[in-house]
Protein backbone atom coordinates (compact mmCIF):
# COMPACT_ATOMS: atom_id res chain seq x y z
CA UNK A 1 8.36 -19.28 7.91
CA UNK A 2 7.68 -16.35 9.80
CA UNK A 3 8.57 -12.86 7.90
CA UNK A 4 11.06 -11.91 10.17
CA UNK A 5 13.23 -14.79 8.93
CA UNK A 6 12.45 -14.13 5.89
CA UNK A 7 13.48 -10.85 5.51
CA UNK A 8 16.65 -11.86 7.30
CA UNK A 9 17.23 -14.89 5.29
CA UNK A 10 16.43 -13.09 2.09
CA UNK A 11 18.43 -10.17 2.49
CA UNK A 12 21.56 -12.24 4.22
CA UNK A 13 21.16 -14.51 1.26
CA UNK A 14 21.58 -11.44 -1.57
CA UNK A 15 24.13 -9.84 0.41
CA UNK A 16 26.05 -12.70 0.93
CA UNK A 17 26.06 -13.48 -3.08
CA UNK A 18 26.76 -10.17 -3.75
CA UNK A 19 29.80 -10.07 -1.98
CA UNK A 20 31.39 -13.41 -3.25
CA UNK A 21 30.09 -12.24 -6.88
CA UNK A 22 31.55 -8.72 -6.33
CA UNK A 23 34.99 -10.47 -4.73
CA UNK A 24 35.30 -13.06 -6.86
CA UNK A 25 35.09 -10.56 -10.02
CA UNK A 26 37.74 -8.16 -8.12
CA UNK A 27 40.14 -11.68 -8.00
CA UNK A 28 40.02 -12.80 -11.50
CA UNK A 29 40.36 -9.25 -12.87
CA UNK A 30 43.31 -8.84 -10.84
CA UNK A 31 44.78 -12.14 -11.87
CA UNK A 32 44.28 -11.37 -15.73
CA UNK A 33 45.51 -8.39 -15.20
CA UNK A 34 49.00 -9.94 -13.51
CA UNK A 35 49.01 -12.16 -16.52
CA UNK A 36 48.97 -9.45 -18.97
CA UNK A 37 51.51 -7.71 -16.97
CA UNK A 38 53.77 -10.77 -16.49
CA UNK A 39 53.35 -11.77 -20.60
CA UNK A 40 54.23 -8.28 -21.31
CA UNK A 41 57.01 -8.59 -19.39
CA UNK A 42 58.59 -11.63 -20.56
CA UNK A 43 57.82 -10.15 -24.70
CA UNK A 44 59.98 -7.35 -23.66
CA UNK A 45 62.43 -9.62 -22.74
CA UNK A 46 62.55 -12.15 -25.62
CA UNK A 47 63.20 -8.55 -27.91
CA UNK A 48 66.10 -7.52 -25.58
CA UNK A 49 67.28 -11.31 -26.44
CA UNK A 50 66.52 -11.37 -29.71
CA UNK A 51 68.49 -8.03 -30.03
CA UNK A 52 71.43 -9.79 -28.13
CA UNK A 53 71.83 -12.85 -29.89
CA UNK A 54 71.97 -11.28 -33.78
CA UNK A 55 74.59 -12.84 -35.68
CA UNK A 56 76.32 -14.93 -33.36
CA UNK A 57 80.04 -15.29 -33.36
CA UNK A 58 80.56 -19.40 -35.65
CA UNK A 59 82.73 -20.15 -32.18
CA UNK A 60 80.06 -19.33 -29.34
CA UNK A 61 77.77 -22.24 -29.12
CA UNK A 62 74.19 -21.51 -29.45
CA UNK A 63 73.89 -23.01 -25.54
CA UNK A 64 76.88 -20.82 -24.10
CA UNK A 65 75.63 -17.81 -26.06
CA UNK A 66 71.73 -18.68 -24.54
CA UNK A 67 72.96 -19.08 -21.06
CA UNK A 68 73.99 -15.14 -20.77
CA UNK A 69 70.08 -14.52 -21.17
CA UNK A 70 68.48 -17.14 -19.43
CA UNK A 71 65.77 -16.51 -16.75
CA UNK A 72 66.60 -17.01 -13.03
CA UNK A 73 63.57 -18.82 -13.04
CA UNK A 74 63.09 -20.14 -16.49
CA UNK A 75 64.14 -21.49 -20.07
CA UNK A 76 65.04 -20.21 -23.13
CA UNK A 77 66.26 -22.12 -26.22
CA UNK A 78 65.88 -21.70 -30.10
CA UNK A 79 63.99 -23.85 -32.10
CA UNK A 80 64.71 -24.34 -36.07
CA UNK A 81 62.37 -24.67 -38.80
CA UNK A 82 62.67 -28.37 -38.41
CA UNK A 83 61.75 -28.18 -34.68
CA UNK A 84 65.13 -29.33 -33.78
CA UNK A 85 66.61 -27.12 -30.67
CA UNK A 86 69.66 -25.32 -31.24
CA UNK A 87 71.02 -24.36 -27.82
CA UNK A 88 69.07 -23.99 -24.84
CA UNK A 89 69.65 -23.09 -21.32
CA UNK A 90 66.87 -23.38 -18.06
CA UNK A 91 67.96 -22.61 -14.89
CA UNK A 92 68.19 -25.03 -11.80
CA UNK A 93 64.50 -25.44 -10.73
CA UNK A 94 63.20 -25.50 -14.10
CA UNK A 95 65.41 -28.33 -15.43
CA UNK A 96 61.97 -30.14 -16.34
CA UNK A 97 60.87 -27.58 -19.25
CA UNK A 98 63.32 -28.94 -21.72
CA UNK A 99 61.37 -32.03 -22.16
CA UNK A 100 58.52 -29.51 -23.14
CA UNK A 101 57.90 -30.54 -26.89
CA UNK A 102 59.09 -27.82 -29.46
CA UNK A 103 57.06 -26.01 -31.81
CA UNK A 104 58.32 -23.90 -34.75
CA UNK A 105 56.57 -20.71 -34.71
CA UNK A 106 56.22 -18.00 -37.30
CA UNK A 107 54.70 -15.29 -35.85
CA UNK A 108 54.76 -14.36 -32.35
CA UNK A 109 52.88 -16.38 -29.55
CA UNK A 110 52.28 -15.76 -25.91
CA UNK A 111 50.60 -17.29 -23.69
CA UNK A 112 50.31 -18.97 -19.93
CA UNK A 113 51.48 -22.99 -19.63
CA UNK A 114 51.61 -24.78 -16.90
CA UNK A 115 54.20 -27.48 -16.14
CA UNK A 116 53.71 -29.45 -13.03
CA UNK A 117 52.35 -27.47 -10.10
CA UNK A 118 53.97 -23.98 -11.51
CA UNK A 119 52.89 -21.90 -13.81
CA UNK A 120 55.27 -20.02 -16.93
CA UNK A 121 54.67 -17.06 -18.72
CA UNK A 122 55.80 -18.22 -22.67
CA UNK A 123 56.32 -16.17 -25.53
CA UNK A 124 57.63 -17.48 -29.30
CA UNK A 125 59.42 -15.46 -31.63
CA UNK A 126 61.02 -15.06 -34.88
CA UNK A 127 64.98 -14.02 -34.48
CA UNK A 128 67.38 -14.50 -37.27
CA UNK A 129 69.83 -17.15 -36.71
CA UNK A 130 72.65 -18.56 -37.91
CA UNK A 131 73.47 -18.17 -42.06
CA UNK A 132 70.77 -15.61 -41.94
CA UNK A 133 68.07 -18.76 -40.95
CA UNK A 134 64.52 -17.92 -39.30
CA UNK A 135 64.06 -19.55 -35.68
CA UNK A 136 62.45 -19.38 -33.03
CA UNK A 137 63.03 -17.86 -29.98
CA UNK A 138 61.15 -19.19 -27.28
CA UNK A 139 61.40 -18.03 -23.73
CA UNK A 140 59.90 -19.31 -20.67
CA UNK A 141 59.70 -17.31 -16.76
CA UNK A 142 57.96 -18.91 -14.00
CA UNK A 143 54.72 -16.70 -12.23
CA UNK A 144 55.85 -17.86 -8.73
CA UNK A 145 55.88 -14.47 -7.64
CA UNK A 146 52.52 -13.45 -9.50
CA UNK A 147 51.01 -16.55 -7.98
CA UNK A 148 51.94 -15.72 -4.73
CA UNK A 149 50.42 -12.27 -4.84
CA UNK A 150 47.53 -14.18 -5.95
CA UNK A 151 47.73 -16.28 -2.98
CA UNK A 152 47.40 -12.95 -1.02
CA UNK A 153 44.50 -11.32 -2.46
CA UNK A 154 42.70 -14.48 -2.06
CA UNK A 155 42.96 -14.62 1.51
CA UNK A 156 42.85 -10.98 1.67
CA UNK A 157 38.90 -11.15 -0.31
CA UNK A 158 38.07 -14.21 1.63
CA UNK A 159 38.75 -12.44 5.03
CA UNK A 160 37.27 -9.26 3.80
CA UNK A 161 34.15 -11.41 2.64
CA UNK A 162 33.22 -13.05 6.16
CA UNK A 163 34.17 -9.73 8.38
CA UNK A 164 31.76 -8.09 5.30
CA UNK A 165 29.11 -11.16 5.95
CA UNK A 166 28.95 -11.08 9.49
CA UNK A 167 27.87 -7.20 9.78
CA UNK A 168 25.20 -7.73 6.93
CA UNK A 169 23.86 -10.70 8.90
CA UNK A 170 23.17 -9.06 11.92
CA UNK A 171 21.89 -5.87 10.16
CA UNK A 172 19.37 -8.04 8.03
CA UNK A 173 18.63 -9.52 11.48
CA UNK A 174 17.94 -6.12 12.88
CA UNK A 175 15.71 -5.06 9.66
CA UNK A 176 14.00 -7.90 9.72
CA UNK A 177 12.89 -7.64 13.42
CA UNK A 178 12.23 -3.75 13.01
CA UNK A 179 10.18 -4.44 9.61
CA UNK A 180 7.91 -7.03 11.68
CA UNK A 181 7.73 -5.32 14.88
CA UNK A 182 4.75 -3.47 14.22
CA UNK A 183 3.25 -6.19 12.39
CA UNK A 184 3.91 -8.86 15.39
CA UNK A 185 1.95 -6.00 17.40
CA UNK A 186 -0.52 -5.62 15.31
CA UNK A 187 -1.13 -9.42 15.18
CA UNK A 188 -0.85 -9.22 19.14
CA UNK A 189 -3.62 -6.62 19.50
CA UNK A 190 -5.78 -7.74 16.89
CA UNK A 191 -5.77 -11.59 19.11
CA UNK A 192 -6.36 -9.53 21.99
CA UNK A 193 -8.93 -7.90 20.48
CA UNK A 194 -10.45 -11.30 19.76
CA UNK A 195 -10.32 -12.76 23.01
CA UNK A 196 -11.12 -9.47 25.13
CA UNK A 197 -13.91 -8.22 22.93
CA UNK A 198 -11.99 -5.11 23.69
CA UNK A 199 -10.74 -2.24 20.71
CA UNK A 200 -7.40 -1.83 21.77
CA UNK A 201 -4.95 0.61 19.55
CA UNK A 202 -1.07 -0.27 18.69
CA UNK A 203 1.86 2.12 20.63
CA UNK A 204 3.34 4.58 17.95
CA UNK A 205 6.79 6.02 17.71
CA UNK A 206 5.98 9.72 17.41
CA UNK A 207 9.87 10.38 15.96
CA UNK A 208 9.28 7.82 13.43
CA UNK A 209 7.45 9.03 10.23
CA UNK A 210 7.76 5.77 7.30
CA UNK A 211 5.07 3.11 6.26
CA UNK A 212 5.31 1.51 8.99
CA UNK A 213 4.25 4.08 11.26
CA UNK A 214 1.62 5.32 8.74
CA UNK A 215 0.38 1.92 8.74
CA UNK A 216 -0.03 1.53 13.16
CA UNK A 217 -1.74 5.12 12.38
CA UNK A 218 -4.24 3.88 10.08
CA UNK A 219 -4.62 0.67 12.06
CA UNK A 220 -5.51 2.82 14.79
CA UNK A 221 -7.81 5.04 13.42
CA UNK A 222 -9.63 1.69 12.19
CA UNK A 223 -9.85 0.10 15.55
CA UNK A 224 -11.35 3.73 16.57
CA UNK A 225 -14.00 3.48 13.84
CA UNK A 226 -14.71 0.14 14.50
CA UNK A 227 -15.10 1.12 17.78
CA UNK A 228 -17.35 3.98 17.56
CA UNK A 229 -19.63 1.74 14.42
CA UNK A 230 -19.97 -1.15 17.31
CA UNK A 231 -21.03 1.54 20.11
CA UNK A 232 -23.56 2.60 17.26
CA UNK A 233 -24.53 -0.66 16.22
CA UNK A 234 -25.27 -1.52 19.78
CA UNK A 235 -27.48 1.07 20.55
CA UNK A 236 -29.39 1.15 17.43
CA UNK A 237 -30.53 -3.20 18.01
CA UNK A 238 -31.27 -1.77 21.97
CA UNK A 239 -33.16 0.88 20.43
CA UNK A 240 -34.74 -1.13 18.02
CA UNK A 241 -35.73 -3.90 19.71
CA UNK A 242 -37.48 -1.34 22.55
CA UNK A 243 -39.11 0.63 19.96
CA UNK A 244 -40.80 -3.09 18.52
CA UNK A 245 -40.87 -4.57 21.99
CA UNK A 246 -43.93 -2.04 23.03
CA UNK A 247 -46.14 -2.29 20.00
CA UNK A 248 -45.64 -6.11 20.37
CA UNK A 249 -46.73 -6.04 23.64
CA UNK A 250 -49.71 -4.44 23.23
CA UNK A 251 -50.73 -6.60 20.09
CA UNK A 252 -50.36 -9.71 22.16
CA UNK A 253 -51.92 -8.22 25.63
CA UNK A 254 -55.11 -7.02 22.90
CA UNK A 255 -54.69 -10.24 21.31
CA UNK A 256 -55.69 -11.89 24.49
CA UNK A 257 -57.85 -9.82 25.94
CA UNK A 258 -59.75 -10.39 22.28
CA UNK A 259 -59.24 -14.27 23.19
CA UNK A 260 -61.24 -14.25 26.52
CA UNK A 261 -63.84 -11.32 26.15
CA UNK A 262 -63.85 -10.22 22.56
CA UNK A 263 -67.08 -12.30 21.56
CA UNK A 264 -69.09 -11.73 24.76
CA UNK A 265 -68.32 -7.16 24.11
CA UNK A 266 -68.46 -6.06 20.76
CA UNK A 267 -66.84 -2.80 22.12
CA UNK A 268 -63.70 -4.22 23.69
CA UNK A 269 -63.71 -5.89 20.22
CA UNK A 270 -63.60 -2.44 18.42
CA UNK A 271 -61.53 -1.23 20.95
CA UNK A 272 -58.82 -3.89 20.58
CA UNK A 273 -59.09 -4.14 17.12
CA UNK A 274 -58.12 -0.64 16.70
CA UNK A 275 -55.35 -0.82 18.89
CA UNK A 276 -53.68 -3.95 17.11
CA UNK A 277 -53.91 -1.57 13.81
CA UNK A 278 -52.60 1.44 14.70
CA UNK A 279 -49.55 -0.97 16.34
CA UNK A 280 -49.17 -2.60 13.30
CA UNK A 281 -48.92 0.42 10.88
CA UNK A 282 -46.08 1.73 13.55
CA UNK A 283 -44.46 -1.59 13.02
CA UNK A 284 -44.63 -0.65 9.71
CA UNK A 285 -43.59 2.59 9.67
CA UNK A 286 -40.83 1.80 12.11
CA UNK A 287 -39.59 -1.34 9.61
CA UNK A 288 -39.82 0.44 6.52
CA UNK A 289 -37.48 3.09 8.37
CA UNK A 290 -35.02 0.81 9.12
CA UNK A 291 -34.81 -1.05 6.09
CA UNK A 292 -34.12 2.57 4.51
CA UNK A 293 -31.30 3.36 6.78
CA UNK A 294 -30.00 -0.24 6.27
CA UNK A 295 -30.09 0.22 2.33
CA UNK A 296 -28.06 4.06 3.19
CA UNK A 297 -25.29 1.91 4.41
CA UNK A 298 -24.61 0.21 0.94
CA UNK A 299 -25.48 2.66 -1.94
CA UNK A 300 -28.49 5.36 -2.82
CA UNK A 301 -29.37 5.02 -6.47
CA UNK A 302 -29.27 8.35 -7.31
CA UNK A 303 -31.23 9.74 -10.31
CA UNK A 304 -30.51 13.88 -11.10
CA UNK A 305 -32.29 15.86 -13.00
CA UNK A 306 -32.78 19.84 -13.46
CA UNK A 307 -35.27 20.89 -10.78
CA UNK A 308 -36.98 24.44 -10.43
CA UNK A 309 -36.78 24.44 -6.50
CA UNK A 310 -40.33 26.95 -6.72
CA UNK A 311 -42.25 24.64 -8.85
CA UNK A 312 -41.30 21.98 -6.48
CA UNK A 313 -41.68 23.27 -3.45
CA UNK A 314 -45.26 24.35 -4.17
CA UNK A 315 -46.27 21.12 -5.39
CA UNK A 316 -44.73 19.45 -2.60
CA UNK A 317 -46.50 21.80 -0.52
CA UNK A 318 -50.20 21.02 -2.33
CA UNK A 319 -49.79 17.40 -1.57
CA UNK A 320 -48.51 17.67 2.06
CA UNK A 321 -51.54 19.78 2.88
CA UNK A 322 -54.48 17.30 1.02
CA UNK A 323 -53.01 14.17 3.00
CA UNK A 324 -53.04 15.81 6.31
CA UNK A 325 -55.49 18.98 6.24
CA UNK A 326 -52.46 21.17 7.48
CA UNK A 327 -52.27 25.23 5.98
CA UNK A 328 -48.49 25.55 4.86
CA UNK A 329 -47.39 29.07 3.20
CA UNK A 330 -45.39 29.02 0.42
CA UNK A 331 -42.72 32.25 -0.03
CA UNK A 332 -40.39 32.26 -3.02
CA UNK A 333 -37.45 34.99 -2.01
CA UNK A 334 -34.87 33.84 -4.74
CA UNK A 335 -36.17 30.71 -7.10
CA UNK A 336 -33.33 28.92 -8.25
CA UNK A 337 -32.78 25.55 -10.59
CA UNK A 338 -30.59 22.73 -9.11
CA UNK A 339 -29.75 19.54 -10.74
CA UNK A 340 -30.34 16.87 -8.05
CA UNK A 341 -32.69 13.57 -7.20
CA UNK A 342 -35.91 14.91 -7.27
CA UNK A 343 -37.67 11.90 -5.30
CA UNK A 344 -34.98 12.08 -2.55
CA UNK A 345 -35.49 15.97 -2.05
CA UNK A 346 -39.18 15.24 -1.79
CA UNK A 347 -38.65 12.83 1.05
CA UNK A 348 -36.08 15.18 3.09
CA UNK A 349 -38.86 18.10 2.43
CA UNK A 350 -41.93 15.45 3.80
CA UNK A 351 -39.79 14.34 6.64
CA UNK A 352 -39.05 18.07 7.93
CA UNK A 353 -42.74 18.84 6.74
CA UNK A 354 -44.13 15.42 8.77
CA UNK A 355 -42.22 16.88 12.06
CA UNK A 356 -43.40 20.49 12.26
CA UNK A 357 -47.05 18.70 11.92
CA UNK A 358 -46.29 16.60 14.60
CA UNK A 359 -44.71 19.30 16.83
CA UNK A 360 -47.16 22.48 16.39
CA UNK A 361 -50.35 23.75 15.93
CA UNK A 362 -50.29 26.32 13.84
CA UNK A 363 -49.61 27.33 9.97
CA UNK A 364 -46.25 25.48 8.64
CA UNK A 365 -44.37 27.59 6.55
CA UNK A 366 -42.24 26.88 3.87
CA UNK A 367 -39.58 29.57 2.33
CA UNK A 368 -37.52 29.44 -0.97
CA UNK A 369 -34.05 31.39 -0.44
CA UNK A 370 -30.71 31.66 -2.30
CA UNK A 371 -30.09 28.16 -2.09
CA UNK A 372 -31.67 27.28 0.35
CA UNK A 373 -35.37 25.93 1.51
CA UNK A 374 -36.12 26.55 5.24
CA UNK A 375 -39.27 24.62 6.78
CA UNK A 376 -40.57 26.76 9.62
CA UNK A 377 -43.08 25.90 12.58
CA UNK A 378 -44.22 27.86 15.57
CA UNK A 379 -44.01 24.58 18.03
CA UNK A 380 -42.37 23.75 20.90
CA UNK A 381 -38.90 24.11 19.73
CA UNK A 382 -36.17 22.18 20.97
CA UNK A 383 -33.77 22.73 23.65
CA UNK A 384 -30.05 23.67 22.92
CA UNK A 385 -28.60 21.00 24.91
CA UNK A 386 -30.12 18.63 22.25
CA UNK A 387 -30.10 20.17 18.96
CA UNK A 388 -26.35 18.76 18.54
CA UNK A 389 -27.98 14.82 18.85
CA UNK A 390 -31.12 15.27 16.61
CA UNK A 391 -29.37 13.59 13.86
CA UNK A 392 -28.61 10.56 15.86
CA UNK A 393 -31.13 7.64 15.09
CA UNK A 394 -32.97 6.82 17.98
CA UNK A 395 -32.60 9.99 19.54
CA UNK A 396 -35.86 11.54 20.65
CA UNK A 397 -36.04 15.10 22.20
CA UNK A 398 -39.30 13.87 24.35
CA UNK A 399 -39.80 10.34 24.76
CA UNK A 400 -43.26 10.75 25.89
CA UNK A 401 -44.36 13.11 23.36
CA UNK A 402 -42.71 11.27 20.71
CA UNK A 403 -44.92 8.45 21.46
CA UNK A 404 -48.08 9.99 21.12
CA UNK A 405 -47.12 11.66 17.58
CA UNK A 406 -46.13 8.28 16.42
CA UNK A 407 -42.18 9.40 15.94
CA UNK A 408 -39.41 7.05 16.07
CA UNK A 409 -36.22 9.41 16.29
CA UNK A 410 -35.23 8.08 12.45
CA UNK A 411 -36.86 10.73 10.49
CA UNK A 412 -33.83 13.13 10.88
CA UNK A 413 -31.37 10.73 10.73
CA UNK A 414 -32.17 9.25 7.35
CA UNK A 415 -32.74 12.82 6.32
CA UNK A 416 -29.42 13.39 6.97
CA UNK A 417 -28.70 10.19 5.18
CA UNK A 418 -30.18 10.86 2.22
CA UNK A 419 -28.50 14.61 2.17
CA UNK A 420 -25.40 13.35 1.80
CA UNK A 421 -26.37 10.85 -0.70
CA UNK A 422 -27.25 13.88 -2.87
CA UNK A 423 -24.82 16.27 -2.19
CA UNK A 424 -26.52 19.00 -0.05
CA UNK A 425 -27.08 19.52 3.76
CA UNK A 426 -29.16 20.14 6.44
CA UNK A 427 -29.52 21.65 9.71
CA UNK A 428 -32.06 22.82 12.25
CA UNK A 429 -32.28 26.08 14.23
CA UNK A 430 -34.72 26.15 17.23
CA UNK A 431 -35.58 27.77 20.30
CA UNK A 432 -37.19 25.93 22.79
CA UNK A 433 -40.98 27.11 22.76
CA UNK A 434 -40.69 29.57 20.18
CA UNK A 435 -40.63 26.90 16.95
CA UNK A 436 -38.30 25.23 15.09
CA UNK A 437 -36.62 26.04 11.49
CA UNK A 438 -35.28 23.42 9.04
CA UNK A 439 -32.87 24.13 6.49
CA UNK A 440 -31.81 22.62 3.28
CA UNK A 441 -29.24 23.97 1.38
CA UNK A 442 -28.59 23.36 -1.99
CA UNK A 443 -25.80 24.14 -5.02
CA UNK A 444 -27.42 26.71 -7.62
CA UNK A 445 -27.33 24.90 -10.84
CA UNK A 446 -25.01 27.84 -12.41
CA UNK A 447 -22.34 26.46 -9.83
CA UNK A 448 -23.18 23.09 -10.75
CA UNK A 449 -22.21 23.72 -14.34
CA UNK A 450 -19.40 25.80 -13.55
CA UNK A 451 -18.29 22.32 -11.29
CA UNK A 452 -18.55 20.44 -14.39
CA UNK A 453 -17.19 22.94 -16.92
CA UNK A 454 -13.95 22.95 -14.74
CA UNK A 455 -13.94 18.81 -14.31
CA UNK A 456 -14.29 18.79 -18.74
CA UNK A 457 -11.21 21.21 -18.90
């Protein structure tokens, strides 16, 4: 069953029950209290009786001296302590209630009889009789007129009840279909989404502000991500599989070339041989980078620990320059102690150090400032139209020169990555020509403890 009729089924269901529960509770109430009224009633007359008939005259007859208080609608009649009836009198239509058995009574009694298809209101009571003898006086009226306001208010509720019904129904209707508008739309763009291969978004009601809305609005902004992560997604396999298609091809055109000459020329055997390595360790290179960025996506196992950003930085700086023979000066402005992953800052530091290697000539320098550490080279800079896309993978500045210095357009990317990972950030000022700087900026560990102090309180 579709939630539409559901939700109209449900809700047309409970208001339905509602309103014979709430109706039905309204009727009996007002019967019992008619019945309390009516037994009330006929108690006030049995006392006005009972008042009336006190030491009877020894010449009246009990039935003449009953018949000046009978009912218009009724009995009454006394009954001795035998249960023999001394003297009753019942009006025309009610000729049937003497052959109503009588009961001696002691103490009042009241109560609601029916006789036939009518009901009576009856109500026993002691009188003194005759020689000072206890009877009772029992009186009977009939609740024709009770019942027939009964009659009333029944088909009075049971109107009320269907011209109540019929509104709810078409008002659950109307929730119902408003309810699973959006979600019948939804369900609509997501098959057209399907079938299309297209990210389509859901219409919104700008004047509507609920969950429903909220929910197209989030819907929306998903089909945007989704959107953008697929554009992304797309270009990084194009990228990917152009950045392994050349390194491939020149493995298998060496590969050959090894397969027809390489015996006969030891040279073009050196030669090929050196090509098909330094191929492979880009392959390498270029795999290990993506299996880092892949791993990014899911979770960085991040280890902190209190590093003094001078100590490290100098040490960093020792080890950059004995693998690749490259000066770098070292200037401590403001040393500082974070608390951060010490491993991951090394690799954003080698990755900024690795590119102004690639990308000048001359001494790299390295500077320790307030929170930050800047990389600075004297290179060829980068022009201002691209510095906003350096962080994209892929993205290379100059294709040509970026395949003679080995670089894949990743570095910065899963420096930026791994930045985020660890809470601090990066950016790059350059000039084309002029050189390039590289900043990382990090949270002083004073503020770091002040962060915690105020997450403990």
């Amino acid at each position: 069953m579709k939630l539409k009729n559901k939700i109209h089924l449900g809700t047309s269901v409970l208001l339905i029950v509602i309103v014979i529960v709430m109706n039905t509770a309204v009727y009996f109430a007002a019967g019992s209290m008619l019945k309390e009224a009516d037994l009330d009633r006929t108690v006030a007359e049995a006392r006005r009786i009972m008042t009336g008939v006190l030491n009877p005259a020894a010449s009246v007859s009990s039935a003449d001296l009953l018949r000046a208080y009978a009912p218009a609608d009724g009995m009454v009649r006394i009954i001795l302590p035998d249960s023999t009836v001394d003297g009753v009198s019942a009006s025309p239509g009610a000729i049937d209630l003497r052959d109503i058995e009588a009961v001696y009574e002691t103490a009042e009694q009241r109560n609601v009889i029916e006789v036939g298809s009518a009901r009576y209101a009856r109500v026993i009571a002691p009188v003194i009789w005759r020689n000072g003898d206890v009877a009772s006086l029992e009186i009977m009226e009939n609740l024709q007129a009770t019942d027939r306001i009964l009659d009333i208010l029944r088909i009075v509720l049971i109107a009320a009840s269907i011209l109540a019904v019929i509104p709810a129904v078409i008002s659950a209707r109307v929730l119902g279909t408003v309810i699973s508008n959006p979600i019948v739309n939804m369900t609509q763009t997501m098959r057209h989404i399907r079938e299309s291969g297209r990210y389509e978004q859901i219409e919104m009601n700008s004047k509507q502000n609920d969950e429903l809305n909220e929910m197209a609005e989030t819907f929306n902004d998903m089909m945007e991500q989704l959107e953008k992560n697929y554009v992304k997604q797309e270009a990084f396999v194009q990228n990917a599989s152009h950045e392994l298609k050349t390194p491939l091809t020149v493995v298998e055109s060496y590969a050959n070339l090894l397969k027809r000459r390489g015996k006969d020329r030891p040279d073009l055997f050196d030669e090929s041989v050196e090509a098909i390595h330094e191929e492979a360790v880009r392959m390498k290179e270029l795999t290990q980078q993506l299996l880092t960025l892949a791993r990014s996506d899911e979770s960085w196992n991040i280890q902190k620990e209190s590093v003094h950003v001078a100590s490290f930085v100098k040490e960093a700086a020792e080890a950059f320059e004995k693998a690749y023979d490259r000066r770098i000066d070292v200037g401590v402005h403001a040393p500082f102690t974070i608390i951060t992953d010490r491993a991951k800052l090394r690799q954003i530091l080698y990755i900024f150090l690795d590119n102004a290697r690639k990308y000048s000539d001359d001494e790299i320098h390295l500077l320790v400032e307030k929170n930050e550490i800047r990389v600075i080279d004297k290179g060829i800079g980068i022009p201002s139209s691209d510095i906003d896309k350096i962080f994209d993978r892929f993205y290379r500045v100059d294709k040509a020169r970026s395949r003679k210095t080995g670089g894949f357009g990743l570095g910065l990317s899963l420096a930026k990555d791994i930045a985020v990972a660890i809470g601090a950030d990066v950016k790059i000022e350059s000039e084309e020509g002029k050189g390039t700087t590289a900043i990382i900026t990090l949270s002083d560990i004073s503020e770091y403890r002040a962060t915690m102090n105020e997450k403990t309180e």
